[in-house]
Protein backbone atom coordinates (compact mmCIF):
# COMPACT_ATOMS: atom_id res chain seq x y z
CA UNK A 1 -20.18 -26.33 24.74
CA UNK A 2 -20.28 -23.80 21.90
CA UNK A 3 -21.80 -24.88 18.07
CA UNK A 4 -19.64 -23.32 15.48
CA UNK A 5 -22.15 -20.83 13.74
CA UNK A 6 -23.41 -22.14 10.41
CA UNK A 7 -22.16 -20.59 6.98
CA UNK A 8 -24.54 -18.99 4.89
CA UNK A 9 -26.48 -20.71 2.19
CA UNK A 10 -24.49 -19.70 -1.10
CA UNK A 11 -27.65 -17.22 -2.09
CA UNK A 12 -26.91 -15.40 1.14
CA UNK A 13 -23.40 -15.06 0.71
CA UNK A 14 -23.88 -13.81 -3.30
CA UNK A 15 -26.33 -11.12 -2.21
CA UNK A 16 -23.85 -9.33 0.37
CA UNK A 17 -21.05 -9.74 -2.34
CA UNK A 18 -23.27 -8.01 -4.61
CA UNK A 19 -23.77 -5.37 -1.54
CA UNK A 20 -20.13 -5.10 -1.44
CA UNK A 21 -20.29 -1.66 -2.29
CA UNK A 22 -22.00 -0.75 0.71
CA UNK A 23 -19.15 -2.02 2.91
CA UNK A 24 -17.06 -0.01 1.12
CA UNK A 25 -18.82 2.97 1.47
CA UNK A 26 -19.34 2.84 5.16
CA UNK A 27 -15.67 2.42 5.97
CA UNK A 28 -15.13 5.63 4.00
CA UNK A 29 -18.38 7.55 5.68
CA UNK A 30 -16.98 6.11 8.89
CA UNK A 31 -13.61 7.40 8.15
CA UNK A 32 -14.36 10.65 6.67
CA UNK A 33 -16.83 11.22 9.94
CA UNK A 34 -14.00 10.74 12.21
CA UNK A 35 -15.78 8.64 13.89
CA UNK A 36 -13.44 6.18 15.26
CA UNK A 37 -11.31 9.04 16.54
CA UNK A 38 -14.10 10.13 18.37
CA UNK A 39 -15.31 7.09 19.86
CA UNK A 40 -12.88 6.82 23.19
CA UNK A 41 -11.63 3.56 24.92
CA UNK A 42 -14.88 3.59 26.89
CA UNK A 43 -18.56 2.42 24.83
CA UNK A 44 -20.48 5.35 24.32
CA UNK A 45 -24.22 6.20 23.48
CA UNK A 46 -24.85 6.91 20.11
CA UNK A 47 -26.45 10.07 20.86
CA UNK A 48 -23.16 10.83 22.70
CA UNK A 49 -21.40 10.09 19.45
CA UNK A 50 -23.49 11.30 16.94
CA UNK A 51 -22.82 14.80 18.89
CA UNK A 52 -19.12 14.67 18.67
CA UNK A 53 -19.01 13.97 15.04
CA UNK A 54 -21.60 16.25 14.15
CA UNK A 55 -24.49 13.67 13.07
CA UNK A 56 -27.96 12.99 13.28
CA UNK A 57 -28.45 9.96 16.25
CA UNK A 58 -30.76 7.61 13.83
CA UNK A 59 -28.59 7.31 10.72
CA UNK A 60 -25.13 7.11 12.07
CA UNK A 61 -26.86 4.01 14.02
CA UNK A 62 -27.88 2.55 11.01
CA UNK A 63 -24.18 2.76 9.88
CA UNK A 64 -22.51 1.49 12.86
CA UNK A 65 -24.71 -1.74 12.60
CA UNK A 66 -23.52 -2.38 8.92
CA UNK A 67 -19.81 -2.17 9.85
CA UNK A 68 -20.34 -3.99 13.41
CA UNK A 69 -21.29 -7.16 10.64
CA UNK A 70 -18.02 -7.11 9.44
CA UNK A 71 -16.67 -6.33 12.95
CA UNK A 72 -16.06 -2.61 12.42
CA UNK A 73 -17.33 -1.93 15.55
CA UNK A 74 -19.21 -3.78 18.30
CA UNK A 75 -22.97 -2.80 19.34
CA UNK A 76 -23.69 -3.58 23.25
CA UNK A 77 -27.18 -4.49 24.47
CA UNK A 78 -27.57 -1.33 26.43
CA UNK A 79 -27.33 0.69 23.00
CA UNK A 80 -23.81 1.51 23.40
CA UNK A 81 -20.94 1.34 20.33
CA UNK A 82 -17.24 0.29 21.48
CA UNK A 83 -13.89 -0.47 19.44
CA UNK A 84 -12.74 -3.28 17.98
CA UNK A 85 -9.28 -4.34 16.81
CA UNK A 86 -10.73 -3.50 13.52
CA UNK A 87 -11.94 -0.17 14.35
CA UNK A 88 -9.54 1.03 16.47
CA UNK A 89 -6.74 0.62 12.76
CA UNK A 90 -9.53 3.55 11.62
CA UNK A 91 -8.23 6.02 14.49
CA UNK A 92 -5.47 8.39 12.37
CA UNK A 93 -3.16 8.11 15.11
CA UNK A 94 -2.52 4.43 15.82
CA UNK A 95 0.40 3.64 14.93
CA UNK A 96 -0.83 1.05 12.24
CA UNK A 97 -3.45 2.74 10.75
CA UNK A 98 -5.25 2.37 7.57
CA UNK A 99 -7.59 5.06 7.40
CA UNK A 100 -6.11 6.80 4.49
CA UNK A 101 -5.89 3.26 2.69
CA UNK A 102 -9.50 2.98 3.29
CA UNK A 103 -9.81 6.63 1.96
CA UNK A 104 -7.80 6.06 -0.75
CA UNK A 105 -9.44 2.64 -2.09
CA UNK A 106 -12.91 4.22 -2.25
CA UNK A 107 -12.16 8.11 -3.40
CA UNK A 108 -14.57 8.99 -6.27
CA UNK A 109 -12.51 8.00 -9.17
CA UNK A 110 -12.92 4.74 -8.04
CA UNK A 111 -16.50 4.62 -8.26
CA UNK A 112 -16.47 5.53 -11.78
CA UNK A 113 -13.87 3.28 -12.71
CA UNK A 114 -15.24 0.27 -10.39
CA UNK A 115 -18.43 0.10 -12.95
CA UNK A 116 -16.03 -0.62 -16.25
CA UNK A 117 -14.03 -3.23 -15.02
CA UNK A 118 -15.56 -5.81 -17.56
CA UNK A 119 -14.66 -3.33 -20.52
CA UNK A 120 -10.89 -3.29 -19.18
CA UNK A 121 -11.41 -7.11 -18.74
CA UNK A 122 -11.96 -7.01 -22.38
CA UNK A 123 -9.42 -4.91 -23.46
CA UNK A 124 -6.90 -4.93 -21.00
CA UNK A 125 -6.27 -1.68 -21.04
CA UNK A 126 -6.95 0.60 -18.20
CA UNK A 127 -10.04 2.87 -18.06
CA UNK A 128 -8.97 6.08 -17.02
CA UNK A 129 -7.95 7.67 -19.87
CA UNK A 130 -11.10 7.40 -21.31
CA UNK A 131 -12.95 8.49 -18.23
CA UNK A 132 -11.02 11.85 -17.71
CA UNK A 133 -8.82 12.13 -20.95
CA UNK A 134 -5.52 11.38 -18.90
CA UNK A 135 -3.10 9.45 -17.62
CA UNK A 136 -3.63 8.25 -13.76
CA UNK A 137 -1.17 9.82 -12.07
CA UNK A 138 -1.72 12.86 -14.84
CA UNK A 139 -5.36 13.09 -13.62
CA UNK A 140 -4.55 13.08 -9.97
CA UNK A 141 -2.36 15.87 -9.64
CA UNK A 142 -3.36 17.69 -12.07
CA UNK A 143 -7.27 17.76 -11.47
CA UNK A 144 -8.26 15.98 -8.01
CA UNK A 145 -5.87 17.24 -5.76
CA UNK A 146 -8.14 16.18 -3.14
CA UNK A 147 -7.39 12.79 -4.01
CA UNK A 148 -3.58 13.13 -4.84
CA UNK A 149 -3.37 14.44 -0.94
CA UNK A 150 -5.22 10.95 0.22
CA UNK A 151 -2.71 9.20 -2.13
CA UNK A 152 0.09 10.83 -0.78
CA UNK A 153 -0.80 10.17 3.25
CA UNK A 154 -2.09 6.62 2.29
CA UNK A 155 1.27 5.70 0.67
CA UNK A 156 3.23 7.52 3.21
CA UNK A 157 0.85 5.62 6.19
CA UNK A 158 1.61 1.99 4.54
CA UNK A 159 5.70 2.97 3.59
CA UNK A 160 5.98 3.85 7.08
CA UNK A 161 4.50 0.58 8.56
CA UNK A 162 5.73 -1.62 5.89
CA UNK A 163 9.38 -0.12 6.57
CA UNK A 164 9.46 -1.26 9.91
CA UNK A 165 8.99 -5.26 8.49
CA UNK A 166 11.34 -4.80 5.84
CA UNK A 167 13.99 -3.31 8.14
CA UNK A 168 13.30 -6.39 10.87
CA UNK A 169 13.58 -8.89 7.89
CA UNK A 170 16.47 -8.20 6.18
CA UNK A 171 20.31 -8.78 7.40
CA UNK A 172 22.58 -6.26 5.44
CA UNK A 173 25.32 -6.19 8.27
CA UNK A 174 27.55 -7.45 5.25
CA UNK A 175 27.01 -4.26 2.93
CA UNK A 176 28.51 -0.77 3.49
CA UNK A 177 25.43 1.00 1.04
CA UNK A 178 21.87 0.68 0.24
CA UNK A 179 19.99 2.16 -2.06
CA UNK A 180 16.33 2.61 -2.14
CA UNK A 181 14.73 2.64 -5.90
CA UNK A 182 11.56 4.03 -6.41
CA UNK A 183 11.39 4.32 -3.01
CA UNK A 184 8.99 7.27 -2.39
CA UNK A 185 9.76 9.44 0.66
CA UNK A 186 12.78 6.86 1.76
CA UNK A 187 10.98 5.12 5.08
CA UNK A 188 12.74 1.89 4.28
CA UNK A 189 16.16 3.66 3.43
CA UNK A 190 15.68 5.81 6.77
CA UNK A 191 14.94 2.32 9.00
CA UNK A 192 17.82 0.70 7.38
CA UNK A 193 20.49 3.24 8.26
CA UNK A 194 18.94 3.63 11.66
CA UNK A 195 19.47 -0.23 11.88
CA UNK A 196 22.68 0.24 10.91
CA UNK A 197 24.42 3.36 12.09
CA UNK A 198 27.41 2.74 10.03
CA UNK A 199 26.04 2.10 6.39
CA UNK A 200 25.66 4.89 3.71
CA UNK A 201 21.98 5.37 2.08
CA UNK A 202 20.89 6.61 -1.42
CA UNK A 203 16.94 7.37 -2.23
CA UNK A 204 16.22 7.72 -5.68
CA UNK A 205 12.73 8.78 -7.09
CA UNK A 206 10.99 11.01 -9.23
CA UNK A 207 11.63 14.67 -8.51
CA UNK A 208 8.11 15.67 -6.89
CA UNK A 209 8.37 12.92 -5.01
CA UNK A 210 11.97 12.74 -3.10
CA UNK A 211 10.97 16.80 -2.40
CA UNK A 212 8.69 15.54 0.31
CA UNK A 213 11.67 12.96 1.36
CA UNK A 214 11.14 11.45 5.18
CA UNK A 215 12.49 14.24 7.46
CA UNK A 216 15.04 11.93 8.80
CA UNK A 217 16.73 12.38 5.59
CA UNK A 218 16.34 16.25 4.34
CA UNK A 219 19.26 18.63 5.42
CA UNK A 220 19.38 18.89 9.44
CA UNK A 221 17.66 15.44 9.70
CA UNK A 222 19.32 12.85 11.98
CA UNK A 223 20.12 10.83 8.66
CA UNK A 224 21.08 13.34 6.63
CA UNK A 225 24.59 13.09 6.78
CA UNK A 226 24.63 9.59 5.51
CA UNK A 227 22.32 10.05 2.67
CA UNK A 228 22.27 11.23 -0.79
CA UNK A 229 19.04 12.07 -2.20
CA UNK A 230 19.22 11.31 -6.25
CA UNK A 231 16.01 12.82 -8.12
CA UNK A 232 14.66 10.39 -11.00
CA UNK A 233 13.06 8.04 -13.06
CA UNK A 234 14.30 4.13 -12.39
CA UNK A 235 12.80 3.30 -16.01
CA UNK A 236 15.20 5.47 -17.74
CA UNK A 237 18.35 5.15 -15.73
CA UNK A 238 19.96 4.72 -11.96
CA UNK A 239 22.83 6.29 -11.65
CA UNK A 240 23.41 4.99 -8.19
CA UNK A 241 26.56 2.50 -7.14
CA UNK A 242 25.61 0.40 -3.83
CA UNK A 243 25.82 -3.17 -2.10
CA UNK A 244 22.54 -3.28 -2.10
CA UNK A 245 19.55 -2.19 -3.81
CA UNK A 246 15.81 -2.50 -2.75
CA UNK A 247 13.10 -2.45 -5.52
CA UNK A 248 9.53 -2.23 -3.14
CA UNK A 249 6.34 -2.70 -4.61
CA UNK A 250 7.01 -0.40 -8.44
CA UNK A 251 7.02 -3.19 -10.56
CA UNK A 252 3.49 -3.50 -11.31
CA UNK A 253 3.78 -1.46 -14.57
CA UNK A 254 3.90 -3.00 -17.77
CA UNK A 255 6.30 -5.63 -18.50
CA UNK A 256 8.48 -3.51 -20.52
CA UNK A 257 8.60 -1.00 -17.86
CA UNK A 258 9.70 -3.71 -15.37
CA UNK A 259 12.15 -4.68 -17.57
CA UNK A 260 14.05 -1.76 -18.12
CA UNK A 261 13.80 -0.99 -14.38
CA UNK A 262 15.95 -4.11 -13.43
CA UNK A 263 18.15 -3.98 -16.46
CA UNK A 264 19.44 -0.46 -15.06
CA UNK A 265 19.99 -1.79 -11.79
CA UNK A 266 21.44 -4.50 -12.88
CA UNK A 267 24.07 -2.23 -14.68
CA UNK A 268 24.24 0.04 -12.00
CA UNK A 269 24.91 -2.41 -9.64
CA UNK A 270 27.62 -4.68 -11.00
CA UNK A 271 27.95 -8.46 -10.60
CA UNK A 272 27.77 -9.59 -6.93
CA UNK A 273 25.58 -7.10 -6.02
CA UNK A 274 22.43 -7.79 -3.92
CA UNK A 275 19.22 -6.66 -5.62
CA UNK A 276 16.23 -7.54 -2.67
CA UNK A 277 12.77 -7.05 -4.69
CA UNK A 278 9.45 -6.51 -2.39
CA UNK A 279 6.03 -7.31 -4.13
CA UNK A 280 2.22 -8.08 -2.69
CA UNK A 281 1.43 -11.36 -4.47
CA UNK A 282 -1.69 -12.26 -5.90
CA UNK A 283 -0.90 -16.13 -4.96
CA UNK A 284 -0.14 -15.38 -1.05
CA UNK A 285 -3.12 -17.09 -0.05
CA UNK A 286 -3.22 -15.11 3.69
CA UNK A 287 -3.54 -12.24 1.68
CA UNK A 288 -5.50 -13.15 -1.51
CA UNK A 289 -9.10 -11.02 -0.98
CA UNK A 290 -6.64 -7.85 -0.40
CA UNK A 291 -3.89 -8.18 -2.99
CA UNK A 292 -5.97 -9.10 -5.93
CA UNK A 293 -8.99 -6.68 -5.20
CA UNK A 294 -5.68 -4.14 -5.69
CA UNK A 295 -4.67 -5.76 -8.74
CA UNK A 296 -7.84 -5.26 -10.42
CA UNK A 297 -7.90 -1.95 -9.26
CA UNK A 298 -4.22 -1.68 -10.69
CA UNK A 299 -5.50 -2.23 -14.04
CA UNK A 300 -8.54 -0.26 -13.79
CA UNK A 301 -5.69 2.99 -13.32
CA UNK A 302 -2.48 2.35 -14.81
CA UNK A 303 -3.15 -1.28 -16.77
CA UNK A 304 -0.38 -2.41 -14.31
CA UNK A 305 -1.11 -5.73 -12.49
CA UNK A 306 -0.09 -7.55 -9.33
CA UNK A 307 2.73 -10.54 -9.74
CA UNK A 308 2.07 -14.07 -9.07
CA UNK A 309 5.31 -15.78 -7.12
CA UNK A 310 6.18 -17.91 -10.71
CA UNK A 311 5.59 -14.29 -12.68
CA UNK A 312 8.01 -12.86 -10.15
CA UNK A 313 10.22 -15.02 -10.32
CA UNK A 314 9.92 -15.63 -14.46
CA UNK A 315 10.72 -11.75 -14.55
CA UNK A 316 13.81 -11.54 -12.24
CA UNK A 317 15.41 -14.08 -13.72
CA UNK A 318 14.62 -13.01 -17.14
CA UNK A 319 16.45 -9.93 -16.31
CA UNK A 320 19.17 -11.65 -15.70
CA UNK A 321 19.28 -11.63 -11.46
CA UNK A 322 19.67 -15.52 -9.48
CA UNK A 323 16.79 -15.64 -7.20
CA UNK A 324 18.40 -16.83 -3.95
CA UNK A 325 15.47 -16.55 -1.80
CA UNK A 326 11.72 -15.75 -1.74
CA UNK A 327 10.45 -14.81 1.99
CA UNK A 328 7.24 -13.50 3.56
CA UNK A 329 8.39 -10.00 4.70
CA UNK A 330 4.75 -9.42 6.81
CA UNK A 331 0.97 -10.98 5.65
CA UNK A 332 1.13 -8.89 3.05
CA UNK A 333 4.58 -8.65 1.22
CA UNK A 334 7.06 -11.20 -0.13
CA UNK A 335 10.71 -10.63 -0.49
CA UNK A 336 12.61 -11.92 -3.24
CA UNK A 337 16.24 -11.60 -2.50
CA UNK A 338 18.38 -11.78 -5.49
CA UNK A 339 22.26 -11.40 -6.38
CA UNK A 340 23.67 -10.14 -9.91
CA UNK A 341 25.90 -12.53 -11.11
CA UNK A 342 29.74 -12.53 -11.63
């Protein structure tokens, strides 16, 4: 007979939220190190370890043990270090991994924004144009491209994954077009026409971003022929007729922002046509830690903020759209599949 470990005493718990930081830190030193790359299917000695990645023995011990707490790792009695399913999602090649995410959530803008999250609190503005005189996204290109690169692969690691759900989920044998708004370097475009080898695709997206459009879809791809690539900004206008559109995780902006975003597809659409939006939620209680840690984080950097399902929901139908049905598209992501009425 096993006896379910105790909780910790309140006091206990409170002092490794406070530590929080340190977590954070060692999933990025850990994934910076390579370490989980390194470490094979097979435990290995730290020594062994430490050698591959280019560490001293002693401190890369020290931060194995932290993540093994959170089960970032496993340490053997013998000394050794193994994988865990946790660890393993660290490795840059498995096919769901999150290293860039974890790259992303702790590059070094974040730990001087982290610190002022009462002051945006306050204000509700975000902080970053105080901190570096800029816009976000203005900041990130323009003077970390370091960190714009770790954007980049960490959105185009979790579009890729996500795409795959999406594409599963939804049933768009009745349509003969989709297009994909705001939708980055097309992954969910590209897994919809390869689900359906006779429907026509259009990805739409701000200029520098549809240049580094999925493969699949640039001239000579496989998809290519069944796609039309349309350069710009959903906020101003989408000049794009389809079936069906799919709005995935953009409208996180400001409300007017939002608004304007579904009024043009709205118009661009018509009545009867199928508008599926795809949004984390910050009331999708599998998911809660995750999704609002990123919606504070959303208004530390743009003052944009996660939706609850009733904010969602208050929004779309504001626009104008009938909601027809709300469904969990992975832990993560809820669908909201809408129609533009006659």
């Amino acid at each position: 007979m096993t006896t379910a470990t105790p909780a910790p005493p309140p006091s206990m718990r409170l002092r490794e939220l406070a530590f929080g930081a340190a977590c954070a830190a060692a999933l990025r030193a850990a994934a910076r190190l390579g370490v989980a790359d390194a470490l094979g299917d097979r435990p290995m000695s730290v020594e062994d370890l430490a050698a591959a990645v280019k560490t001293e023995p002693k401190p890369l011990r020290r931060l194995l043990r932290a993540l093994s707490c959170y089960g970032v790792f496993t340490e053997h009695e013998d000394g050794t270090v193994a994988h865990t399913e946790m660890s393993r999602l660290l490795r840059e090649n498995d096919p769901n991994s999150l290293r860039y995410i974890s790259l992303w959530c702790t590059e070094p803008w974040t730990w001087n924004a982290w610190p002022k999250l009462d002051e945006a609190v306050r204000t509700g503005r975000n902080v970053v144009q105080d901190l570096y005189g800029k816009e976000f996204f203005d900041y990130l290109n323009e003077d970390a491209p370091e960190s714009a690169d770790v954007f980049n692969r960490a959105m185009t690691t979790s579009s890729e994954q996500s795409a795959r759900d999406v594409a599963e989920l939804l049933d768009l044998s009745g349509s003969s077009s989709v297009a994909d708004i705001g939708g980055g370097q097309g992954h969910v475009v590209a897994s919809l026409l390869e689900k359906y080898p006779s429907m026509r695709g259009t990805l739409l997206d701000l200029p520098r971003v549809v240049e580094r459009a999925d493969p699949r879809l640039r001239p000579g791809g496989a998809l290519a022929d069944r796609v039309t690539i349309v350069p710009g900004d959903c906020r101003v206008a989408i000049p794009v007729r389809a079936d069906a559109y799919i709005i995935k995780n953009i409208l996180e902006w400001d409300d007017d922002s939002t608004a304007r975003t579904l009024r043009n597809v709205i118009e661009a659409g018509g009545p009867k046509a199928r508008v599926v939006v795809i949004e984390n939620l910050v009331d999708d209680t599998p998911s809660m830690r995750f999704s609002t840690a990123m919606d504070l984080l959303l208004l530390l950097n743009v003052g944009g903020a996660k939706h609850t399902t009733e904010s969602m929901v208050s929004r779309l139908t504001g626009a104008g759209l009938i909601v027809d049905e709300i469904r969990p598209v992975n832990p993560y992501l809820h669908a909201f599949d809408c129609t533009v009425p006659a």
